[in-house]
PDB file of N, CA and C in Angstrom:
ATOM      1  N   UNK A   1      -6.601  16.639 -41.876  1.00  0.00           N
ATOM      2  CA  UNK A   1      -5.706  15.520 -42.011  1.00  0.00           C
ATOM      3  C   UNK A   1      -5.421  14.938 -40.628  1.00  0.00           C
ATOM      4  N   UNK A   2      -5.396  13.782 -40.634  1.00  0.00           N
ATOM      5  CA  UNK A   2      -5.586  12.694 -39.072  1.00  0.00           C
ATOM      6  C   UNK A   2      -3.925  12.113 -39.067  1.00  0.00           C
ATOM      7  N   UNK A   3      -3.524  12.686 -37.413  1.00  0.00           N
ATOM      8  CA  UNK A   3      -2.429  11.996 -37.624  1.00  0.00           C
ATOM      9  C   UNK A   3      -2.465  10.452 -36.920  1.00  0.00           C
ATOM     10  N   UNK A   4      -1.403   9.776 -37.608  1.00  0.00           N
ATOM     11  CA  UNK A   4      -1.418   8.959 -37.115  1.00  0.00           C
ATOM     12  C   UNK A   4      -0.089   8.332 -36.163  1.00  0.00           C
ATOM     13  N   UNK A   5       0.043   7.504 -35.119  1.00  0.00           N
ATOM     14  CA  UNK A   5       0.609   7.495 -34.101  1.00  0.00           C
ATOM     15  C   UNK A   5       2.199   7.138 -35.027  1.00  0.00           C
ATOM     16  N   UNK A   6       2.917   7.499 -34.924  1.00  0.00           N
ATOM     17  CA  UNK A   6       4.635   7.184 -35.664  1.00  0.00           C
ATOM     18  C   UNK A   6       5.230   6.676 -33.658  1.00  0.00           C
ATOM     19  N   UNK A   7       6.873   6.536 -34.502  1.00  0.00           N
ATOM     20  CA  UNK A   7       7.547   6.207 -33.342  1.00  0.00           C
ATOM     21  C   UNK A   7       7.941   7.058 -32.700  1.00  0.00           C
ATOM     22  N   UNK A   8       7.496   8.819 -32.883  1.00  0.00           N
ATOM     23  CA  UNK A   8       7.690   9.616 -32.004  1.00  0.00           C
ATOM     24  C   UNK A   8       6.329   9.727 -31.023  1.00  0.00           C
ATOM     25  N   UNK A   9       5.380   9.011 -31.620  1.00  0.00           N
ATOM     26  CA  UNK A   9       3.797   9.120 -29.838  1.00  0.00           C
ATOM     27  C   UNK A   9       4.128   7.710 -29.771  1.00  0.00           C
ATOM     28  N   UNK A  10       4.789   7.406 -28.844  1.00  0.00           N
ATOM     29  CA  UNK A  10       4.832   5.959 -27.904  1.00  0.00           C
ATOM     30  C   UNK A  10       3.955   6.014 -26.897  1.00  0.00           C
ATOM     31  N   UNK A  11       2.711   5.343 -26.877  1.00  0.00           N
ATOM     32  CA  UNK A  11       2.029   5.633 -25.394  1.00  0.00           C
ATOM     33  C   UNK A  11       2.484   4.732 -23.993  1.00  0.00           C
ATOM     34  N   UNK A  12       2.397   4.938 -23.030  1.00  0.00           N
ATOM     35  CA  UNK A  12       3.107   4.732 -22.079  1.00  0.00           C
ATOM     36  C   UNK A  12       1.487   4.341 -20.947  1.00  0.00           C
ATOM     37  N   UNK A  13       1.727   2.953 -20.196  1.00  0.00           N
ATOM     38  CA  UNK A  13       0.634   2.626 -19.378  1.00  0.00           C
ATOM     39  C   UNK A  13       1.064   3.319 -18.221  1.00  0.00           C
ATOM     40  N   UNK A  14      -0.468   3.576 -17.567  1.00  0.00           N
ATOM     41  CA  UNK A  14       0.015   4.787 -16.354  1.00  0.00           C
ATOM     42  C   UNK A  14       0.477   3.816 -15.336  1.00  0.00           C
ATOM     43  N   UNK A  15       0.845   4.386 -14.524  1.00  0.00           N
ATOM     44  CA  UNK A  15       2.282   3.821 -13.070  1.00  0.00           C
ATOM     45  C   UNK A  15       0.847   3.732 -11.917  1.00  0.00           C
ATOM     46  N   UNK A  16       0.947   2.408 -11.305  1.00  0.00           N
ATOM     47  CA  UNK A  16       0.056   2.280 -10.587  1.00  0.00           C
ATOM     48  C   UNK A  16       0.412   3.628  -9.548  1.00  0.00           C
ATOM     49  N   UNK A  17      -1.243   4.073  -8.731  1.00  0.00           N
ATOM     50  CA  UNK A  17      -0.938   4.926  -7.924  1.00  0.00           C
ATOM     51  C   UNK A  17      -1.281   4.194  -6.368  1.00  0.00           C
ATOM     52  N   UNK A  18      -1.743   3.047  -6.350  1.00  0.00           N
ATOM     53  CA  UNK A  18      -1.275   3.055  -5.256  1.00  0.00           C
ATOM     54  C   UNK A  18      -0.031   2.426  -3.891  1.00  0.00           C
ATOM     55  N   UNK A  19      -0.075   2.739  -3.287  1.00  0.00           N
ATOM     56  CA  UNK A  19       1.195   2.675  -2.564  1.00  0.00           C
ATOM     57  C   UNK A  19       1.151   1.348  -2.210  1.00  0.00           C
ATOM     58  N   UNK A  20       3.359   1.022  -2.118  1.00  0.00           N
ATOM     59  CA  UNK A  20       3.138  -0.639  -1.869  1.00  0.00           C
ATOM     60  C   UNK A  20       2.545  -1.029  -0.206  1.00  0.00           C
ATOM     61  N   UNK A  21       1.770  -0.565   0.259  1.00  0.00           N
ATOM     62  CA  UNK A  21       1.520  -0.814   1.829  1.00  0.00           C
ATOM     63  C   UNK A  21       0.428  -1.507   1.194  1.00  0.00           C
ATOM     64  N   UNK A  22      -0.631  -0.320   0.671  1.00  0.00           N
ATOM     65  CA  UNK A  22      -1.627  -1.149  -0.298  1.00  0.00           C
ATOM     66  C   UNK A  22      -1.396  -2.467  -0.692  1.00  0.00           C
ATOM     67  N   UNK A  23      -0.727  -2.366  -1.890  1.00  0.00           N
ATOM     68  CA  UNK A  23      -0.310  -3.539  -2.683  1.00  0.00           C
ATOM     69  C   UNK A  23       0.141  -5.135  -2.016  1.00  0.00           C
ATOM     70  N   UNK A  24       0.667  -4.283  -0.522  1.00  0.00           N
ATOM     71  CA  UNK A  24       1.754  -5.357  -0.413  1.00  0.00           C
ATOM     72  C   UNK A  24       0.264  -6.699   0.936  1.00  0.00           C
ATOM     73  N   UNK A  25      -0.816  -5.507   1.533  1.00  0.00           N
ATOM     74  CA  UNK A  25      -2.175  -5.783   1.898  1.00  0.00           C
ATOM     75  C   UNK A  25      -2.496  -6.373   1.419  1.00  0.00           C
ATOM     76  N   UNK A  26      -3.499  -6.114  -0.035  1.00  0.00           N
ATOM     77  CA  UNK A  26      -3.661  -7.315  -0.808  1.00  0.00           C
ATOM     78  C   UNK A  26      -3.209  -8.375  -1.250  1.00  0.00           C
ATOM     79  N   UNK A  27      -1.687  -8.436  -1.170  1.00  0.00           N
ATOM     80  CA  UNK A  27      -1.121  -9.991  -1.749  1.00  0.00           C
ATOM     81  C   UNK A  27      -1.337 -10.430  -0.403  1.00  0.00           C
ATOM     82  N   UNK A  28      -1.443 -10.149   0.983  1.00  0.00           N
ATOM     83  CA  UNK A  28      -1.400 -10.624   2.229  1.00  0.00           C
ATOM     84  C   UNK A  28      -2.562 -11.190   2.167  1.00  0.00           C
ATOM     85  N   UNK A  29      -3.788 -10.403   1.995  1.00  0.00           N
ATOM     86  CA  UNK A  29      -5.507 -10.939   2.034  1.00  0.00           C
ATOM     87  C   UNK A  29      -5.339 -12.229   0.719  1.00  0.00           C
ATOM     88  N   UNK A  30      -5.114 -12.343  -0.156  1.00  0.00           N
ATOM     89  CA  UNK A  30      -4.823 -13.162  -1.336  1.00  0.00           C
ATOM     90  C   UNK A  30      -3.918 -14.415  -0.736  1.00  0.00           C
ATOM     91  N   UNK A  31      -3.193 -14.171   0.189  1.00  0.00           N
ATOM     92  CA  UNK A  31      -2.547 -15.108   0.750  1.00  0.00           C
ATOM     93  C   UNK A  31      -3.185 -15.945   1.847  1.00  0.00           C
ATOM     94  N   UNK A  32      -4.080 -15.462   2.813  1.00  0.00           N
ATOM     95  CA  UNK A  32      -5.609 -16.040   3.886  1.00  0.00           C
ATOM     96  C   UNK A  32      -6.486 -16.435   3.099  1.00  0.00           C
ATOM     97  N   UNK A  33      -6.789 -16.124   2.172  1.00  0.00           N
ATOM     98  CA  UNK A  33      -7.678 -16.247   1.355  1.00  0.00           C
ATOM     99  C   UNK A  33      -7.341 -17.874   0.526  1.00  0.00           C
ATOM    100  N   UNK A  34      -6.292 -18.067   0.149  1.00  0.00           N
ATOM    101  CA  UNK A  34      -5.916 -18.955  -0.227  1.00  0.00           C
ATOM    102  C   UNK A  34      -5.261 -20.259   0.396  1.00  0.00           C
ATOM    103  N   UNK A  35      -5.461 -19.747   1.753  1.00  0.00           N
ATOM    104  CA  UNK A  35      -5.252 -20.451   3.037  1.00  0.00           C
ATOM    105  C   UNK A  35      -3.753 -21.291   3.471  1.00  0.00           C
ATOM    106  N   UNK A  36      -2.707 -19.861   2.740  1.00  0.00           N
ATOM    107  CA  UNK A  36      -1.237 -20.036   2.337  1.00  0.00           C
ATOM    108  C   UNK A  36      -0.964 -19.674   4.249  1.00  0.00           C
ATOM    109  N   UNK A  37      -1.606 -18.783   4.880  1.00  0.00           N
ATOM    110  CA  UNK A  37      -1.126 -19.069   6.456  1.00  0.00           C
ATOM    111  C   UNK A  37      -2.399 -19.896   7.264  1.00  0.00           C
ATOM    112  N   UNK A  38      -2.254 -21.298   7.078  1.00  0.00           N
ATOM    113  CA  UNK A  38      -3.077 -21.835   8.072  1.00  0.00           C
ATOM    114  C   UNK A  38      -3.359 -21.101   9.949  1.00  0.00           C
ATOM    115  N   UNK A  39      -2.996 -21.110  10.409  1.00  0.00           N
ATOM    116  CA  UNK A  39      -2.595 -20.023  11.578  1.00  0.00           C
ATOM    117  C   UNK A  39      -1.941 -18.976  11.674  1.00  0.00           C
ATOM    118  N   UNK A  40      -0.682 -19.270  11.715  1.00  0.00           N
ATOM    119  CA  UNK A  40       0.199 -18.169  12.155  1.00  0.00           C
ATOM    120  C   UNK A  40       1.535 -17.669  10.595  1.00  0.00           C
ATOM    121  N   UNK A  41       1.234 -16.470  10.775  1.00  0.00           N
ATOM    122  CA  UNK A  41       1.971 -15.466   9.543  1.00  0.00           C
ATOM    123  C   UNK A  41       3.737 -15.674   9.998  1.00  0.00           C
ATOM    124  N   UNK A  42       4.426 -16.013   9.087  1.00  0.00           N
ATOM    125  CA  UNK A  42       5.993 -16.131   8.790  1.00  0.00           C
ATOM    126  C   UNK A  42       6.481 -14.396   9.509  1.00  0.00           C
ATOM    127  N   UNK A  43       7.458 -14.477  10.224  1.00  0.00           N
ATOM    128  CA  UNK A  43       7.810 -12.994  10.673  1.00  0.00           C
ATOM    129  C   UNK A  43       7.776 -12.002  10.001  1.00  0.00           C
ATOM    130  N   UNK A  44       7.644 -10.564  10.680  1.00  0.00           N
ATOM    131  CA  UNK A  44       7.750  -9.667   9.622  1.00  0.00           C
ATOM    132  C   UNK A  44       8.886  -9.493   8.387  1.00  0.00           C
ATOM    133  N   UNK A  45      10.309  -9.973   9.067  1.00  0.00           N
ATOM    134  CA  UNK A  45      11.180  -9.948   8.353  1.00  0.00           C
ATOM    135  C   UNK A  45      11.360 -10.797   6.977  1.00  0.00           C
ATOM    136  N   UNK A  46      10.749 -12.133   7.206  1.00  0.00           N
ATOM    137  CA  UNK A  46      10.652 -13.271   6.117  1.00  0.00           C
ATOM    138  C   UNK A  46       9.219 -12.325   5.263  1.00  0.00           C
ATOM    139  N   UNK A  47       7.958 -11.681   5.679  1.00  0.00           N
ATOM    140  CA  UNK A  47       7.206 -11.259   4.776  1.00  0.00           C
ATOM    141  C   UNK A  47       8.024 -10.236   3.851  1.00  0.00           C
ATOM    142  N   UNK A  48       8.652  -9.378   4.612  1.00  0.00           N
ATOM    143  CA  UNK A  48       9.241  -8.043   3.518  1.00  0.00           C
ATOM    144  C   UNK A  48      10.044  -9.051   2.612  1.00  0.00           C
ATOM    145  N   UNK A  49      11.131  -9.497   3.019  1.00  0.00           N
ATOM    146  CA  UNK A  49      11.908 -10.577   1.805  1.00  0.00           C
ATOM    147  C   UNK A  49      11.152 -11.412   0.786  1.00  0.00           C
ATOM    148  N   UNK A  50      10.002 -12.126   1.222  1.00  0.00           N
ATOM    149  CA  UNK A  50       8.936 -12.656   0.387  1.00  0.00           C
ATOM    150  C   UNK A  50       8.502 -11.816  -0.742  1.00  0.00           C
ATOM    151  N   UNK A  51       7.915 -10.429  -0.188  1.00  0.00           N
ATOM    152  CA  UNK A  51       6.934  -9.192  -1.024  1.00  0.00           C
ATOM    153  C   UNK A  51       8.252  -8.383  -1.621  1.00  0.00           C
ATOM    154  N   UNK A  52       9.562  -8.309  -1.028  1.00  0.00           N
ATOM    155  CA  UNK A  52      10.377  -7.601  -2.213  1.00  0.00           C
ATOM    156  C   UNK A  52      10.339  -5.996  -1.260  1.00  0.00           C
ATOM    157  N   UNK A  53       9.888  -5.756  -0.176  1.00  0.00           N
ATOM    158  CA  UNK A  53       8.970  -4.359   0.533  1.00  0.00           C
ATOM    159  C   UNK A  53       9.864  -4.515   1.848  1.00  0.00           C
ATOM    160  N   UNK A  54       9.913  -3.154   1.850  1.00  0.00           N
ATOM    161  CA  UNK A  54      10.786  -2.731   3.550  1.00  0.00           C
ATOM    162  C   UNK A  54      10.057  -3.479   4.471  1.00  0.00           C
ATOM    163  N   UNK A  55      10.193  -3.833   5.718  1.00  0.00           N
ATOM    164  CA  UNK A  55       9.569  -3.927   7.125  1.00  0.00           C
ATOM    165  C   UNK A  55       8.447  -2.937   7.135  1.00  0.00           C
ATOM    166  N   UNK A  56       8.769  -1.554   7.243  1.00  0.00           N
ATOM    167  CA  UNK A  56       7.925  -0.717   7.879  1.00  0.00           C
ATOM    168  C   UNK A  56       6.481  -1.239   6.756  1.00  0.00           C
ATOM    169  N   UNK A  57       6.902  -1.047   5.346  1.00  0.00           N
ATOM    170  CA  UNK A  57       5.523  -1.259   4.673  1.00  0.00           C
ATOM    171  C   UNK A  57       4.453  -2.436   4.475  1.00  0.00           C
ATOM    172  N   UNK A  58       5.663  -3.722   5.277  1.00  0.00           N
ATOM    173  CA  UNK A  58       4.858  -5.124   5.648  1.00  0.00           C
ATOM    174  C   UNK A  58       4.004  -4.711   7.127  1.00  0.00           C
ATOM    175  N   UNK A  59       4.670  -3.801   7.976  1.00  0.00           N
ATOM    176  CA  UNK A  59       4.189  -3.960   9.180  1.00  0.00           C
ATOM    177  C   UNK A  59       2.543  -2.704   8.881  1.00  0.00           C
ATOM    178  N   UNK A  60       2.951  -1.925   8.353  1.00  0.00           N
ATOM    179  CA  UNK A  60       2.157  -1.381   7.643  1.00  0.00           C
ATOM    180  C   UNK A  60       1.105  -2.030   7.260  1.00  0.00           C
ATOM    181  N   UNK A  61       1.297  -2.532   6.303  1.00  0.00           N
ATOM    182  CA  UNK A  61       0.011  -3.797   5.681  1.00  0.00           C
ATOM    183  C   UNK A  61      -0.866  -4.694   6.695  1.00  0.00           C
ATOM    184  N   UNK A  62       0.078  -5.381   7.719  1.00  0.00           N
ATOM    185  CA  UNK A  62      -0.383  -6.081   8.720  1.00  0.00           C
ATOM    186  C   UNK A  62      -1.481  -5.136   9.642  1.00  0.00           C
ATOM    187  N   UNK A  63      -0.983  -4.053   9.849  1.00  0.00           N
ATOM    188  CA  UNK A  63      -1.543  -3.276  11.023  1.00  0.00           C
ATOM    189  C   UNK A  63      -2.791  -2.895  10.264  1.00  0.00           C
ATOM    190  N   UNK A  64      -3.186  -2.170   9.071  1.00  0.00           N
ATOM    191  CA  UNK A  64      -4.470  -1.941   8.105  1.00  0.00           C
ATOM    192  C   UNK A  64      -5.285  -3.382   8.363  1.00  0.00           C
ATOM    193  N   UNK A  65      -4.828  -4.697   8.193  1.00  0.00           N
ATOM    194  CA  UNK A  65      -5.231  -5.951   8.336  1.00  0.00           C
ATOM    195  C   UNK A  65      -6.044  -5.818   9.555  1.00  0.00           C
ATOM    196  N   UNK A  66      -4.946  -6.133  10.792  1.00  0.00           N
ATOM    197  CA  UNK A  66      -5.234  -5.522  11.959  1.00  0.00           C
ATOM    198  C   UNK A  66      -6.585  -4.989  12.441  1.00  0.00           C
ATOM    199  N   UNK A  67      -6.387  -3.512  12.199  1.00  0.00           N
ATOM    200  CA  UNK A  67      -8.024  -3.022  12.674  1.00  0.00           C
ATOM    201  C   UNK A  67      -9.215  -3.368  11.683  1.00  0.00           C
ATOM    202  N   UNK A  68      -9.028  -4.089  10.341  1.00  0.00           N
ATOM    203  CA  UNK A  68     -10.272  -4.595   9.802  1.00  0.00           C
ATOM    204  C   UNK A  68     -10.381  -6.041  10.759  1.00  0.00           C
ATOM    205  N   UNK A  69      -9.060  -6.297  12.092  1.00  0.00           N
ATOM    206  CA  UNK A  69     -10.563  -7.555  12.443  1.00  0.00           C
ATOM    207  C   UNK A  69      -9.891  -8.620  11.662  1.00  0.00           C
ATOM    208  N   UNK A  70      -9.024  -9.253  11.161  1.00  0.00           N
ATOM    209  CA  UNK A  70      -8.785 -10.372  10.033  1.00  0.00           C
ATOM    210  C   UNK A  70      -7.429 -11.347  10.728  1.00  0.00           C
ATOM    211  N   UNK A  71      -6.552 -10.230  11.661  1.00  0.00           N
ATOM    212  CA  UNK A  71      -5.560 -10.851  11.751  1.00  0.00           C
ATOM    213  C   UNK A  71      -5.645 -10.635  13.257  1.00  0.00           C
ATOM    214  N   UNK A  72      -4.902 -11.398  14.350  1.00  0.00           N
ATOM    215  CA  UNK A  72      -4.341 -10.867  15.570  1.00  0.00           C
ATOM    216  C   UNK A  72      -2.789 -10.717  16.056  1.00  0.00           C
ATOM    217  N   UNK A  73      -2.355  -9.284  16.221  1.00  0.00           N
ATOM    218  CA  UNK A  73      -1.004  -9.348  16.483  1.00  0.00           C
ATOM    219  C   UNK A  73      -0.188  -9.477  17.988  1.00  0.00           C
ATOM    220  N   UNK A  74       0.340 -10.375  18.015  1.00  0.00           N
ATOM    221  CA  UNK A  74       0.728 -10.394  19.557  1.00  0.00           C
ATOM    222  C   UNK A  74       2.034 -10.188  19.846  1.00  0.00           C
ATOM    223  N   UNK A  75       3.245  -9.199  20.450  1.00  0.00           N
ATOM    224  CA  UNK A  75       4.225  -9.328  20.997  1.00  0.00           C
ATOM    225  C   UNK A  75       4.708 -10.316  21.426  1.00  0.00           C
ATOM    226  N   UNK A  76       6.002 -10.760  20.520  1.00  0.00           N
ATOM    227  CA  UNK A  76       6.414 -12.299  21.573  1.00  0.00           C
ATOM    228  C   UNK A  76       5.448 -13.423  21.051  1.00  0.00           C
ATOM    229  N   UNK A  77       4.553 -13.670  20.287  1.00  0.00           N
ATOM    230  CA  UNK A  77       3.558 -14.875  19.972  1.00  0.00           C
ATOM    231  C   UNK A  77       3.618 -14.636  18.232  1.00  0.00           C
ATOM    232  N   UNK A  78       3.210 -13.093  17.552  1.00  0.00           N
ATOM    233  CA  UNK A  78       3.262 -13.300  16.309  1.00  0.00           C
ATOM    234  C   UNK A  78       2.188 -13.032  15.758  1.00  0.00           C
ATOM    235  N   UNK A  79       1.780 -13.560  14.043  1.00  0.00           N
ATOM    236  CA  UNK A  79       0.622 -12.979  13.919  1.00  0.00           C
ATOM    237  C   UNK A  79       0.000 -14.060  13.295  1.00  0.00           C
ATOM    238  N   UNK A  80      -1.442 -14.116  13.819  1.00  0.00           N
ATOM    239  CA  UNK A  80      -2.160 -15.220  13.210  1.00  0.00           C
ATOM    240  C   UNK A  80      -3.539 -14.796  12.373  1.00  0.00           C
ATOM    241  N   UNK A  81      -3.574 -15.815  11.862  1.00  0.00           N
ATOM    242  CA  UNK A  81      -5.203 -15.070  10.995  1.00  0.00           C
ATOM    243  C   UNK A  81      -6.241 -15.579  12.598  1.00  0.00           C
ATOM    244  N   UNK A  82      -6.972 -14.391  12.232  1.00  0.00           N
ATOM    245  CA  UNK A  82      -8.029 -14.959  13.788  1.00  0.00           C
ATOM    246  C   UNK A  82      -9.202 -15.620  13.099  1.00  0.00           C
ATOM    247  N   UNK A  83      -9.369 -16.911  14.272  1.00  0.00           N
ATOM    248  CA  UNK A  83      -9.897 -18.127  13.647  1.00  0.00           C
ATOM    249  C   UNK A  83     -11.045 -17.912  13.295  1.00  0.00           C
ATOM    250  N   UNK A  84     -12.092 -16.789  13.755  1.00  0.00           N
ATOM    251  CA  UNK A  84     -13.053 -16.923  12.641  1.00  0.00           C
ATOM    252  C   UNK A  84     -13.131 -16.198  11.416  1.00  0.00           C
ATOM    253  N   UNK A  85     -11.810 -16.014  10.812  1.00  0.00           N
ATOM    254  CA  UNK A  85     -11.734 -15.951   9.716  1.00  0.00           C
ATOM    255  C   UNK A  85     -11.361 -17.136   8.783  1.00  0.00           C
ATOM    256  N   UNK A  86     -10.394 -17.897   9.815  1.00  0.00           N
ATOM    257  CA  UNK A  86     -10.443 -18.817   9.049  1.00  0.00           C
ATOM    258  C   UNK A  86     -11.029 -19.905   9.277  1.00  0.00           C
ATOM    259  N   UNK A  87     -12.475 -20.403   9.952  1.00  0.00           N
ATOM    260  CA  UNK A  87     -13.042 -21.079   9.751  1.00  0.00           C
ATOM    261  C   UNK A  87     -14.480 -20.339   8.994  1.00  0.00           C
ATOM    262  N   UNK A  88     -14.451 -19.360   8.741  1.00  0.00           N
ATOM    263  CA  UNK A  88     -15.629 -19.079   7.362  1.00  0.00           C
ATOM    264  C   UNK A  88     -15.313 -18.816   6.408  1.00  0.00           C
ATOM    265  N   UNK A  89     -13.705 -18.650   6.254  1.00  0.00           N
ATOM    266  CA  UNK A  89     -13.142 -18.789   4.549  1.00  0.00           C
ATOM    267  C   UNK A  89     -13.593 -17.713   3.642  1.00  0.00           C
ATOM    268  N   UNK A  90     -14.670 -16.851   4.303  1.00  0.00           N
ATOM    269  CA  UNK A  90     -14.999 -15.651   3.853  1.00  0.00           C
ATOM    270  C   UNK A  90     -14.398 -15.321   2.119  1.00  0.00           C
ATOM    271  N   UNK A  91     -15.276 -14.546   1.577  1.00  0.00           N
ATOM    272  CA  UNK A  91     -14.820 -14.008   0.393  1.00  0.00           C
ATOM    273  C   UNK A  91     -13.866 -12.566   0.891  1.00  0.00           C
ATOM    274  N   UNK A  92     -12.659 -12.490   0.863  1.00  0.00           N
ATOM    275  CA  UNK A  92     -12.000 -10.977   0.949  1.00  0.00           C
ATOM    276  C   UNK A  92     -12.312 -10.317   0.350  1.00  0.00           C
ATOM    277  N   UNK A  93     -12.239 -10.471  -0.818  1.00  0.00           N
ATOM    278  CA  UNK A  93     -12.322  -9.374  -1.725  1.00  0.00           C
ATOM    279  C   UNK A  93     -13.139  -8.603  -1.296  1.00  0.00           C
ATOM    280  N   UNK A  94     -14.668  -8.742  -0.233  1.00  0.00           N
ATOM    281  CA  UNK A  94     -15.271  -7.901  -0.226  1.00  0.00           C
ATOM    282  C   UNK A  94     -14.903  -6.678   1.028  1.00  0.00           C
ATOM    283  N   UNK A  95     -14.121  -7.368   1.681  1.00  0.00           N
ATOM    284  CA  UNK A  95     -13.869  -6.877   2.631  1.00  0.00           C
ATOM    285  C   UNK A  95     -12.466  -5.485   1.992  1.00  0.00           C
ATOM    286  N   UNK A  96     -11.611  -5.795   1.125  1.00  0.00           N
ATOM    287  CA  UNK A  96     -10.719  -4.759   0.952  1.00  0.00           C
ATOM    288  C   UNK A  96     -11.111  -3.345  -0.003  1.00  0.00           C
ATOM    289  N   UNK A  97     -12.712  -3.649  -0.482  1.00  0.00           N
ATOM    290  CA  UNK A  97     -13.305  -2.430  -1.074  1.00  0.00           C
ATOM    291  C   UNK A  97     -13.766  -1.551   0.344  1.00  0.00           C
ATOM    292  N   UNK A  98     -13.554  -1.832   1.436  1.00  0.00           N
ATOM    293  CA  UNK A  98     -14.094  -0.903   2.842  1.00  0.00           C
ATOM    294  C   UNK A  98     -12.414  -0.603   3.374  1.00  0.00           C
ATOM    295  N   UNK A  99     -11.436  -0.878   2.296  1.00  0.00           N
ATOM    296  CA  UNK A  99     -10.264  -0.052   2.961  1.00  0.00           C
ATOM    297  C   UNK A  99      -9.224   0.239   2.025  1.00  0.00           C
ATOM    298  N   UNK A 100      -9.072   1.750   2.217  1.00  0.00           N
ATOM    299  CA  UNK A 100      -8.563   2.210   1.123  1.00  0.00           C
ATOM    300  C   UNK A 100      -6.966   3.467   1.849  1.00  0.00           C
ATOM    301  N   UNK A 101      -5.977   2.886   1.745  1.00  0.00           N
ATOM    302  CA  UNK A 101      -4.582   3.693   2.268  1.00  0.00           C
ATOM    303  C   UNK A 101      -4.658   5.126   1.881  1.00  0.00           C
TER     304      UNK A 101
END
């Protein structure tokens, strides 16, 4: 005899596993990508308020950005997409399967 699901088996979708540094990376690449920072990235403080995410896990995100090469961070100047990224408009997506938190 086959049971069948009642209102005591509620299935439940699994809880993403990865972390918002991750998460908060990709809406950043999704954001160059869509060419939402023509140059230069809004402070760290306006990104965490934007993404809903502490500082540390925006600065986080930025810095992963960072050593793939995509962004440049400067003390005192800020952060910009570096221009030959954004003059080849590149596909990201391929670039965030070579980085994984």
């Amino acid at each position: 005899m086959a049971l069948t699901p009642g209102p005591e088996m509620v299935r439940l979708e699994p809880l993403s596993t990865r972390s918002l540094a991750t998460r908060a990376r990709e809406r950043l690449l999704e954001a160059i990508h869509s060419g939402a920072f023509d140059d230069a990235f809004p402070a760290e403080q306006e990104l965490a308020k934007q993404l809903g995410v502490s500082r540390p896990t925006v600065r986080t995100a930025l810095r992963s950005l960072e050593e793939d090469g995509l962004i440049i961070r400067q003390r005192g100047i800020g952060t910009r997409v570096k221009v030959s990224v954004a003059r080849m408009r590149m596909n990201l997506d391929r670039v965030v399967g070579f980085w994984n938190l």
